[in-house]
PDB file of N, CA and C in Angstrom:
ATOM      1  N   UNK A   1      26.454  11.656  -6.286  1.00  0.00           N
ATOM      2  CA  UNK A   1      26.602  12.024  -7.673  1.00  0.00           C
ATOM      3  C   UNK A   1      25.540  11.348  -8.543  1.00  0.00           C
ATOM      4  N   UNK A   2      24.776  10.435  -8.399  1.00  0.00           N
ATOM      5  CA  UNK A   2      24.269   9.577  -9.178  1.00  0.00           C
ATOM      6  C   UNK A   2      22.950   9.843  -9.066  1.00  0.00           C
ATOM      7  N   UNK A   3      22.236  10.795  -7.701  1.00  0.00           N
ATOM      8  CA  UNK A   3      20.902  11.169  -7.295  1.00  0.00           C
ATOM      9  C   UNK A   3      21.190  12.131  -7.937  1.00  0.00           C
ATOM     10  N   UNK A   4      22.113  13.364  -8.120  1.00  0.00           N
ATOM     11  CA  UNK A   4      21.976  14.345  -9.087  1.00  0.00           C
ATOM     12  C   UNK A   4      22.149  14.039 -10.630  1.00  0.00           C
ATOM     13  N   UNK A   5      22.638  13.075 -11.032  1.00  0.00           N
ATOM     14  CA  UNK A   5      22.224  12.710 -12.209  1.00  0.00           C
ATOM     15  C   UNK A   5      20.852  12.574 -12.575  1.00  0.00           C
ATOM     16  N   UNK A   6      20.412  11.275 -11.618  1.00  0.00           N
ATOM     17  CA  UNK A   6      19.353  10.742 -11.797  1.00  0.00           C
ATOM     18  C   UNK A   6      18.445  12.331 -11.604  1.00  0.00           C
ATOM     19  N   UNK A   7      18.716  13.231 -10.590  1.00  0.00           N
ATOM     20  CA  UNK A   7      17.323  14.039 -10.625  1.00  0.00           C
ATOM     21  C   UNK A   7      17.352  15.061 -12.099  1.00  0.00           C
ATOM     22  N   UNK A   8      18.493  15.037 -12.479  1.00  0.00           N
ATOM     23  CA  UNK A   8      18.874  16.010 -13.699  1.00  0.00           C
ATOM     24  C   UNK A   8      17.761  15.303 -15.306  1.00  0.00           C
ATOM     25  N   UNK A   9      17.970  13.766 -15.241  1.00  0.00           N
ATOM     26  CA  UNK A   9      17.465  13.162 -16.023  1.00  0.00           C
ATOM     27  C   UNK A   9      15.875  13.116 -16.234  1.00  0.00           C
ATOM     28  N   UNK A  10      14.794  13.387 -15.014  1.00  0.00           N
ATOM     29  CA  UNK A  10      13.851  13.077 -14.445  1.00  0.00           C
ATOM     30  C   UNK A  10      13.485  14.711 -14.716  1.00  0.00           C
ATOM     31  N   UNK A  11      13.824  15.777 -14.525  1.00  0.00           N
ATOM     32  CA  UNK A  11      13.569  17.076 -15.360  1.00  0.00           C
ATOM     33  C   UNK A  11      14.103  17.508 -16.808  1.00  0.00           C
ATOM     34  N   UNK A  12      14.591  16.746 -17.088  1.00  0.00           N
ATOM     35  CA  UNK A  12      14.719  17.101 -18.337  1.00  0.00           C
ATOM     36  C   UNK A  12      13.604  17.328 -19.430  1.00  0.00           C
ATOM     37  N   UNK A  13      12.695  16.200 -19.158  1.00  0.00           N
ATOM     38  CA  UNK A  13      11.247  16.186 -19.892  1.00  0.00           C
ATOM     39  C   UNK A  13      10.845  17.475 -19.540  1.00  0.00           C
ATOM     40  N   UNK A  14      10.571  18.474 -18.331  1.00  0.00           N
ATOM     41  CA  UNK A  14      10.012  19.132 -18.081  1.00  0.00           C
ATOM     42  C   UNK A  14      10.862  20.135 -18.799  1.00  0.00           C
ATOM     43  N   UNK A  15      11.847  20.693 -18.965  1.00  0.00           N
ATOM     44  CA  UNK A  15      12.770  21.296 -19.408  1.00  0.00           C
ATOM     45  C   UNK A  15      12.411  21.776 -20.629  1.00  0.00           C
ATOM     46  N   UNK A  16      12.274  20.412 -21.517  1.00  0.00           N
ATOM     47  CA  UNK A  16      12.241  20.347 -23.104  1.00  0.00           C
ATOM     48  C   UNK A  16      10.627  20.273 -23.050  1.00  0.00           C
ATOM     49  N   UNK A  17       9.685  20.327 -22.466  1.00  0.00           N
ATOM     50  CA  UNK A  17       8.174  20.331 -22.819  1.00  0.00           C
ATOM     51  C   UNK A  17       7.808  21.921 -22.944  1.00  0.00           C
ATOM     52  N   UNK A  18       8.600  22.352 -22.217  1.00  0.00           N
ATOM     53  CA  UNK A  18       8.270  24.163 -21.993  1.00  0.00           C
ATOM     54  C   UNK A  18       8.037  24.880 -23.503  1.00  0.00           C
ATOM     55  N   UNK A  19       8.821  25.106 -24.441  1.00  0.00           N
ATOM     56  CA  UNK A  19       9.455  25.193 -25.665  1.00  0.00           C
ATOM     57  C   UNK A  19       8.102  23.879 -26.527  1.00  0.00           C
ATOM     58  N   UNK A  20       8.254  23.414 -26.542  1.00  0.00           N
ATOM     59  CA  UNK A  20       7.067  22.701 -27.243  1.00  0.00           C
ATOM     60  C   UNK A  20       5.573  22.899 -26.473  1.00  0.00           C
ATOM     61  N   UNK A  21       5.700  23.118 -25.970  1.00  0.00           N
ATOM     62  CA  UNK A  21       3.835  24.251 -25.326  1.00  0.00           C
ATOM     63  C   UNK A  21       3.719  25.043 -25.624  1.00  0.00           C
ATOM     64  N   UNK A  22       5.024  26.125 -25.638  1.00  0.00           N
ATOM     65  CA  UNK A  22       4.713  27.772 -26.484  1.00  0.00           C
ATOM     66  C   UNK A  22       4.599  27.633 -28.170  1.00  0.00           C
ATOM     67  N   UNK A  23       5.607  26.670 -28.448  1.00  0.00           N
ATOM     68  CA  UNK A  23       5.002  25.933 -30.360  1.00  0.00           C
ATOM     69  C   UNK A  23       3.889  25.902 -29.973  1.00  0.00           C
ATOM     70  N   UNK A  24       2.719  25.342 -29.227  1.00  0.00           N
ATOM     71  CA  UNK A  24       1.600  24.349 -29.851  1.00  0.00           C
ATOM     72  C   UNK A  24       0.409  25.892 -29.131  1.00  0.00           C
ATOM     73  N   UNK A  25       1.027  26.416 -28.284  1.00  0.00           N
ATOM     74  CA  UNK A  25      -0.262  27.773 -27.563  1.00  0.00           C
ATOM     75  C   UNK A  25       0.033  28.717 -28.953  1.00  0.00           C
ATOM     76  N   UNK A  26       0.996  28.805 -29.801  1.00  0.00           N
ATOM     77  CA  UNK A  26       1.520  30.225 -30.768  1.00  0.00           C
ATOM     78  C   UNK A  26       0.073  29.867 -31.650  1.00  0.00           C
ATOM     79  N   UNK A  27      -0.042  28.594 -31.832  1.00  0.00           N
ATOM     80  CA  UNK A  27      -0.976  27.984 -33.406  1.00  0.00           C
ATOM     81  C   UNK A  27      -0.586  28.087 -34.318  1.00  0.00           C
ATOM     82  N   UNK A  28      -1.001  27.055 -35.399  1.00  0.00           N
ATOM     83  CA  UNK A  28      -0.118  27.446 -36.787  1.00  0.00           C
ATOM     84  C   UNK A  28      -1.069  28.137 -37.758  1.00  0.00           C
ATOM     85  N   UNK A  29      -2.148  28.476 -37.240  1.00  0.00           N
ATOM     86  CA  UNK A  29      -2.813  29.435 -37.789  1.00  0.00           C
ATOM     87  C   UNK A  29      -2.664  30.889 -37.289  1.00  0.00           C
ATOM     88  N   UNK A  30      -1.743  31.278 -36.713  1.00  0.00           N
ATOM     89  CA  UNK A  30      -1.702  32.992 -36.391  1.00  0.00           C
ATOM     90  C   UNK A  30       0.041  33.440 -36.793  1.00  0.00           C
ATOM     91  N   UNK A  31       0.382  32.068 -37.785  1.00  0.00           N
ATOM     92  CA  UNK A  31       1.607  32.237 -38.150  1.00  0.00           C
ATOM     93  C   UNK A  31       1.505  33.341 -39.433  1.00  0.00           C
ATOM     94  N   UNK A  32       0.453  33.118 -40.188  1.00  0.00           N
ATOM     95  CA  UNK A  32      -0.086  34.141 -41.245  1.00  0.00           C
ATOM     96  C   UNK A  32      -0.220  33.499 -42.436  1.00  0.00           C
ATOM     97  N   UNK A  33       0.800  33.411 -42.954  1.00  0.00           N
ATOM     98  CA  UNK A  33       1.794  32.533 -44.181  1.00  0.00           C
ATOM     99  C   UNK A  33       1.487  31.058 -44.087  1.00  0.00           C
ATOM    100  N   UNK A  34       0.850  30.019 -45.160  1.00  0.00           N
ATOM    101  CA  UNK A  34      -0.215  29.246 -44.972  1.00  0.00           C
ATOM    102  C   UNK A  34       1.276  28.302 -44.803  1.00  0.00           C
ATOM    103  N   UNK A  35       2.582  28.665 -45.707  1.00  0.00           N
ATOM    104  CA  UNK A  35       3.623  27.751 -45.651  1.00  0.00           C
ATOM    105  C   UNK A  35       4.230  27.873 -44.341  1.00  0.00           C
ATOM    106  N   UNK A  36       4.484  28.834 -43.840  1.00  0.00           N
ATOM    107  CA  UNK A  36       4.886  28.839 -42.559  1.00  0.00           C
ATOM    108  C   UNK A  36       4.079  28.172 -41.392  1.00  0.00           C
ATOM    109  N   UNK A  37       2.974  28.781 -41.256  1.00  0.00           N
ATOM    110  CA  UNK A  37       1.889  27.525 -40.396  1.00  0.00           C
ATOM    111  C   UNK A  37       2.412  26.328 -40.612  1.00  0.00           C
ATOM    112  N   UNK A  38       2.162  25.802 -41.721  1.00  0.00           N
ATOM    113  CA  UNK A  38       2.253  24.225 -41.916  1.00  0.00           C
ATOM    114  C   UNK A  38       3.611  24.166 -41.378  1.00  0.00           C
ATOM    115  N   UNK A  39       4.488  24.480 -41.841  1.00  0.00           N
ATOM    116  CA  UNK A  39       5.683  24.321 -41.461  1.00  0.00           C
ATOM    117  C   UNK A  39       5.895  24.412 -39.812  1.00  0.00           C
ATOM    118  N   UNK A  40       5.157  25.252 -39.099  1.00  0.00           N
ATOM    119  CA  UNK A  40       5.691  25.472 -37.535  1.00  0.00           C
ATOM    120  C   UNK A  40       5.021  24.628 -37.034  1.00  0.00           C
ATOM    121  N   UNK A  41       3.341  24.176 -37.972  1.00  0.00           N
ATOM    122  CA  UNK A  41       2.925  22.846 -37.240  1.00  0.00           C
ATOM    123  C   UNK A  41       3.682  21.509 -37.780  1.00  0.00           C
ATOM    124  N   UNK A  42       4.817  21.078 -38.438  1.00  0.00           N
ATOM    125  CA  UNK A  42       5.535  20.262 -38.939  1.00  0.00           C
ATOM    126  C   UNK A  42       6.181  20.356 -38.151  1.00  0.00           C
ATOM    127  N   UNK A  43       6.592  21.191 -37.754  1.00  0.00           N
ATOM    128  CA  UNK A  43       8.188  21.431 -36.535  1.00  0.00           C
ATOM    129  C   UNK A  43       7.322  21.210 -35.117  1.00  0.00           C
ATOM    130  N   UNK A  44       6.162  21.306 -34.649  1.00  0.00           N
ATOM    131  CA  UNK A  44       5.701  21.522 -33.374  1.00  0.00           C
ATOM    132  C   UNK A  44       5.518  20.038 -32.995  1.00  0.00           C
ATOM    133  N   UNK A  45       5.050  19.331 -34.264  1.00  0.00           N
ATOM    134  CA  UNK A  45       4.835  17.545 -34.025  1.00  0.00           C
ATOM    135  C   UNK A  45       6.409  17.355 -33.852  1.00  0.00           C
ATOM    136  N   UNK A  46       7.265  17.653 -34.741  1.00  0.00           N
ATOM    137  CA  UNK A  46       8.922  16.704 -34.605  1.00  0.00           C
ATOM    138  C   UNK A  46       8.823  16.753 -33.256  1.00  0.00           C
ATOM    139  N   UNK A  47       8.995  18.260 -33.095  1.00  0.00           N
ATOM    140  CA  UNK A  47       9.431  18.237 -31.875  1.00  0.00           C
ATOM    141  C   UNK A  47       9.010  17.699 -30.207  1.00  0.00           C
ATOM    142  N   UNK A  48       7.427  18.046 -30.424  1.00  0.00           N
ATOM    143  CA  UNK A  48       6.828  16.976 -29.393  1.00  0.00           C
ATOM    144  C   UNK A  48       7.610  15.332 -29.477  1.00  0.00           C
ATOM    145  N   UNK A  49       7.145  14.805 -30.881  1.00  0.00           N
ATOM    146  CA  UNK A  49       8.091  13.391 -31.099  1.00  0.00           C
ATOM    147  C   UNK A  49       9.585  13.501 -30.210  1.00  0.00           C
ATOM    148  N   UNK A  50      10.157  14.069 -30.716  1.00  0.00           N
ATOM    149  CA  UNK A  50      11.514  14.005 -30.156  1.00  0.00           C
ATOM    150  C   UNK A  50      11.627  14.078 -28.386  1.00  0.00           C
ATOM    151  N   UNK A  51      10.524  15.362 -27.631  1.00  0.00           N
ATOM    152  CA  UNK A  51      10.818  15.470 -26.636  1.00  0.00           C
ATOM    153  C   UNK A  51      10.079  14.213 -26.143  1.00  0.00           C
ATOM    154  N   UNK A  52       9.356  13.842 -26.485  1.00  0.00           N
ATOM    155  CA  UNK A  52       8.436  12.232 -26.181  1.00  0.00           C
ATOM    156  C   UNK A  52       9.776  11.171 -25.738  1.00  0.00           C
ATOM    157  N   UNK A  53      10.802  11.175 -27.107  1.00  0.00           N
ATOM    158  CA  UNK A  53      11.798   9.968 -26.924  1.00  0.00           C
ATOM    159  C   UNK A  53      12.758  10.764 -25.922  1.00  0.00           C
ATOM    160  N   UNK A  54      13.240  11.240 -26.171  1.00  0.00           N
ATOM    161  CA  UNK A  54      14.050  12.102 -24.751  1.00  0.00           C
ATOM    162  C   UNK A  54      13.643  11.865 -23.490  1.00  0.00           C
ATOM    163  N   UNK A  55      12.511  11.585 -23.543  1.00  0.00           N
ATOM    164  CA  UNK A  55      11.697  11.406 -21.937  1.00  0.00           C
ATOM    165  C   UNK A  55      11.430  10.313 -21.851  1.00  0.00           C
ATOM    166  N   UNK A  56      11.553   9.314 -22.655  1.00  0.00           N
ATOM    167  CA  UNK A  56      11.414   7.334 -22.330  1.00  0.00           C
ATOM    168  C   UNK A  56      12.859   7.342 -22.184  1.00  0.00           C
ATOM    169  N   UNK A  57      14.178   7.827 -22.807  1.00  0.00           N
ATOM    170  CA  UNK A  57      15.138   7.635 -22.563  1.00  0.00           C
ATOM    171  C   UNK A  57      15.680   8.202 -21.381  1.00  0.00           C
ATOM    172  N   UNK A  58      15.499   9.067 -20.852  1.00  0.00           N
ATOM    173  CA  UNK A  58      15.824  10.013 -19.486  1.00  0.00           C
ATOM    174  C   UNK A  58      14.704   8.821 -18.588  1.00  0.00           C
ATOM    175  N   UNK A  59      13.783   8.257 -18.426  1.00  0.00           N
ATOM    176  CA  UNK A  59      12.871   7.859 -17.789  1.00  0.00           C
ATOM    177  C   UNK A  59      13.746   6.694 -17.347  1.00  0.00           C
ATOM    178  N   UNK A  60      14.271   5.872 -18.478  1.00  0.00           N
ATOM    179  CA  UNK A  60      14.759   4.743 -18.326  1.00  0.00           C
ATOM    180  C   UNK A  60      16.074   4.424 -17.547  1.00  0.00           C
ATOM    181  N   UNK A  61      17.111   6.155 -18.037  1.00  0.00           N
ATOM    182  CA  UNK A  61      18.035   5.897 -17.741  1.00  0.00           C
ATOM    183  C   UNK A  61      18.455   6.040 -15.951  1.00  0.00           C
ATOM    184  N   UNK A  62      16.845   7.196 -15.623  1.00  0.00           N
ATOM    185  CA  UNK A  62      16.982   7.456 -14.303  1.00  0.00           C
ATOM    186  C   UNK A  62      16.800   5.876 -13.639  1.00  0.00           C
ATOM    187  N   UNK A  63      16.302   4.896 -13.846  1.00  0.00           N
ATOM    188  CA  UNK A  63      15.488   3.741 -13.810  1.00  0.00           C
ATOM    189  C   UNK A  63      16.855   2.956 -13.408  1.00  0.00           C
ATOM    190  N   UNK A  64      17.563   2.972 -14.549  1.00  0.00           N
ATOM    191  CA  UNK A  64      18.842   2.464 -14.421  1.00  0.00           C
ATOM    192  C   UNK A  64      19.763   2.500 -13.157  1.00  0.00           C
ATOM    193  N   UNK A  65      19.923   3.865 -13.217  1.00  0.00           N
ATOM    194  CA  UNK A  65      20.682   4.470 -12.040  1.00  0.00           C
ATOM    195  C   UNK A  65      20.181   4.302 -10.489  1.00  0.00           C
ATOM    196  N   UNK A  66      19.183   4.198 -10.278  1.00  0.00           N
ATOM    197  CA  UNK A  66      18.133   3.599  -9.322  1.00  0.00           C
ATOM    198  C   UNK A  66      18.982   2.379  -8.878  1.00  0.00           C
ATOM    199  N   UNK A  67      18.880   1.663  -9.956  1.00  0.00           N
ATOM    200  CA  UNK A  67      19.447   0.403  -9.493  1.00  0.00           C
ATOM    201  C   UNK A  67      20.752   0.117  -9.495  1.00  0.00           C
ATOM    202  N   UNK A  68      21.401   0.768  -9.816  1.00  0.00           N
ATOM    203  CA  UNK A  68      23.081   0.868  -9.877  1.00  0.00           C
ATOM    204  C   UNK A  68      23.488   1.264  -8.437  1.00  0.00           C
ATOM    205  N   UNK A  69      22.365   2.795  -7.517  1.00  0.00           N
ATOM    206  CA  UNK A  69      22.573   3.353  -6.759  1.00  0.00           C
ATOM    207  C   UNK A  69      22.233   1.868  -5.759  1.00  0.00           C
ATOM    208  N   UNK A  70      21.535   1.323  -6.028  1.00  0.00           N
ATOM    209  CA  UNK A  70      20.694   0.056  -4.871  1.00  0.00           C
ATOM    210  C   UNK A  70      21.675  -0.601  -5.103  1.00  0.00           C
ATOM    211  N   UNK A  71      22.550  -1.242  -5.997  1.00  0.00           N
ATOM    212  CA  UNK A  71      23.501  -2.264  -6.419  1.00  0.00           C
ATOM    213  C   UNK A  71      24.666  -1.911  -5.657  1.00  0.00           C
ATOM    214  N   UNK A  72      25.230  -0.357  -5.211  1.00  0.00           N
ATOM    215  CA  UNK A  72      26.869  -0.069  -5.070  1.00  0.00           C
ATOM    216  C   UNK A  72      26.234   0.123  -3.077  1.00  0.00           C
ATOM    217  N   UNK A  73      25.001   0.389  -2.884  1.00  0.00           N
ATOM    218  CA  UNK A  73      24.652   0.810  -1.460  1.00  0.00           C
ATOM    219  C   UNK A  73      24.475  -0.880  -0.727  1.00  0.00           C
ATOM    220  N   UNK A  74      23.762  -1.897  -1.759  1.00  0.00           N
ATOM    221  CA  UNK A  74      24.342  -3.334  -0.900  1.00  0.00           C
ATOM    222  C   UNK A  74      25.785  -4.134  -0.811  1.00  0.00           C
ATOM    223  N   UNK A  75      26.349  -3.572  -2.207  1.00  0.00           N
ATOM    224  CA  UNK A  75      27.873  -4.281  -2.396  1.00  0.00           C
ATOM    225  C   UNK A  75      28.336  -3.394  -0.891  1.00  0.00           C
ATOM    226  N   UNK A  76      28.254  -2.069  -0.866  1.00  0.00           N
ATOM    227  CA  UNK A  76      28.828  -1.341   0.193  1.00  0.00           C
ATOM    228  C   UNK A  76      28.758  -1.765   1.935  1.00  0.00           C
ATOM    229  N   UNK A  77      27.457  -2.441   1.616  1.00  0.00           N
ATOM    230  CA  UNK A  77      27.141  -2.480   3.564  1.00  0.00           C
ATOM    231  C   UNK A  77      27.534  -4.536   3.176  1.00  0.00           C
ATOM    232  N   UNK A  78      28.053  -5.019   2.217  1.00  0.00           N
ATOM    233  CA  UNK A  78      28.011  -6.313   2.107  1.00  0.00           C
ATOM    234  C   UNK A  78      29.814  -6.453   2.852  1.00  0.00           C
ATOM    235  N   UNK A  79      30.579  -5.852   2.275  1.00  0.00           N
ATOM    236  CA  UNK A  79      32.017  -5.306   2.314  1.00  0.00           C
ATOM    237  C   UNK A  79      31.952  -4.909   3.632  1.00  0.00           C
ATOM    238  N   UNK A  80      31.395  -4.023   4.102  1.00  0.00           N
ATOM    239  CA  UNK A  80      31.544  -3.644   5.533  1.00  0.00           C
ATOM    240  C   UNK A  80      31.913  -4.683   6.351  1.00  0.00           C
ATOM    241  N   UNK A  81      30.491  -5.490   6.128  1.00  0.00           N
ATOM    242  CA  UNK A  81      30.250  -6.855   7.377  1.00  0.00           C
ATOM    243  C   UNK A  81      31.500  -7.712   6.938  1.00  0.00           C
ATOM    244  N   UNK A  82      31.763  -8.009   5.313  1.00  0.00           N
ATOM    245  CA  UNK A  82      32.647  -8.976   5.193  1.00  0.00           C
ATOM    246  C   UNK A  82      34.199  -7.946   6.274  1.00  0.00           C
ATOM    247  N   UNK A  83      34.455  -6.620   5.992  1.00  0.00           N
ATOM    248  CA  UNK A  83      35.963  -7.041   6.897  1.00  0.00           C
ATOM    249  C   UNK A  83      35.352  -6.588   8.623  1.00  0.00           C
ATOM    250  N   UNK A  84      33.837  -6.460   9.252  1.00  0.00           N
ATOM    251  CA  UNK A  84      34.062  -6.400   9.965  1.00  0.00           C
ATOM    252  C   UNK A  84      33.988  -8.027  10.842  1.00  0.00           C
ATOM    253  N   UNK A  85      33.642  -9.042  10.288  1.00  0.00           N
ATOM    254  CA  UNK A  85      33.472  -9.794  10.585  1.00  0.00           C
ATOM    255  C   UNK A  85      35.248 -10.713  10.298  1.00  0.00           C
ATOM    256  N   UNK A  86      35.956 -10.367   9.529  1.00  0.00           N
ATOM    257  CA  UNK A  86      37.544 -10.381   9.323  1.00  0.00           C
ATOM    258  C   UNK A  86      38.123  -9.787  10.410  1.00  0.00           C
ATOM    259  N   UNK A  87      37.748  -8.862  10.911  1.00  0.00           N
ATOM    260  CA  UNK A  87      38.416  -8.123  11.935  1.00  0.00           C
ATOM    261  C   UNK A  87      38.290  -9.047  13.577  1.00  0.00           C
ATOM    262  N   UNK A  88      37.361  -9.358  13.800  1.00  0.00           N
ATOM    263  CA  UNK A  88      36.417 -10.131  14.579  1.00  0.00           C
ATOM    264  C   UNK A  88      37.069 -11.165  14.601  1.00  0.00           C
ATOM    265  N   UNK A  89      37.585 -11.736  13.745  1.00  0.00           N
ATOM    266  CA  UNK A  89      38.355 -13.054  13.568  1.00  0.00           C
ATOM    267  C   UNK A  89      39.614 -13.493  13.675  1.00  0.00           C
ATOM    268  N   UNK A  90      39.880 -11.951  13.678  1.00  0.00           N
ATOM    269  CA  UNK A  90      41.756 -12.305  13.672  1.00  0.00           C
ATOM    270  C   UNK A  90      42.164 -11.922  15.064  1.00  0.00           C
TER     271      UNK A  90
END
């Protein structure tokens, strides 16, 4: 569950960049309307901005999970040995 998180997080950038490439290929000069241009190039920066932080935060959080997944896979084989070595003993 946590590799499909993590891989869900790690495309997301790609996801949300798609949609901000067709903003920035349209131009805000073939918008016509000098207010509208400006405006779709106002909206084409937010939005790069935004998908920018979306993707340090998805970056980080996959980052996270990495190590949560490394953290529950040594507690797991740590537990093993502890009851097989309990077993062994009694």
């Amino acid at each position: 569950m946590l590799a499909e998180v993590r891989g869900n997080l790690t495309r997301i950038t790609d996801i949300l960049n798609d949609p901000a490439e067709a903003i920035s290929d349209v131009g805000t000069g073939e918008a016509g309307v000098a207010a509208l241009s400006d405006r779709l190039g106002e909206f084409g920066d937010e939005w790069s901005y935004g998908i920018g932080r979306i993707g340090e935060f998805a970056r980080s959080a996959a980052e996270i999970l990495t190590q949560v997944e490394r953290q529950f896979d040594e507690l797991d084989l740590s537990l093993a040995e502890e009851l097989q070595a309990a077993n062994e003993g009694s």
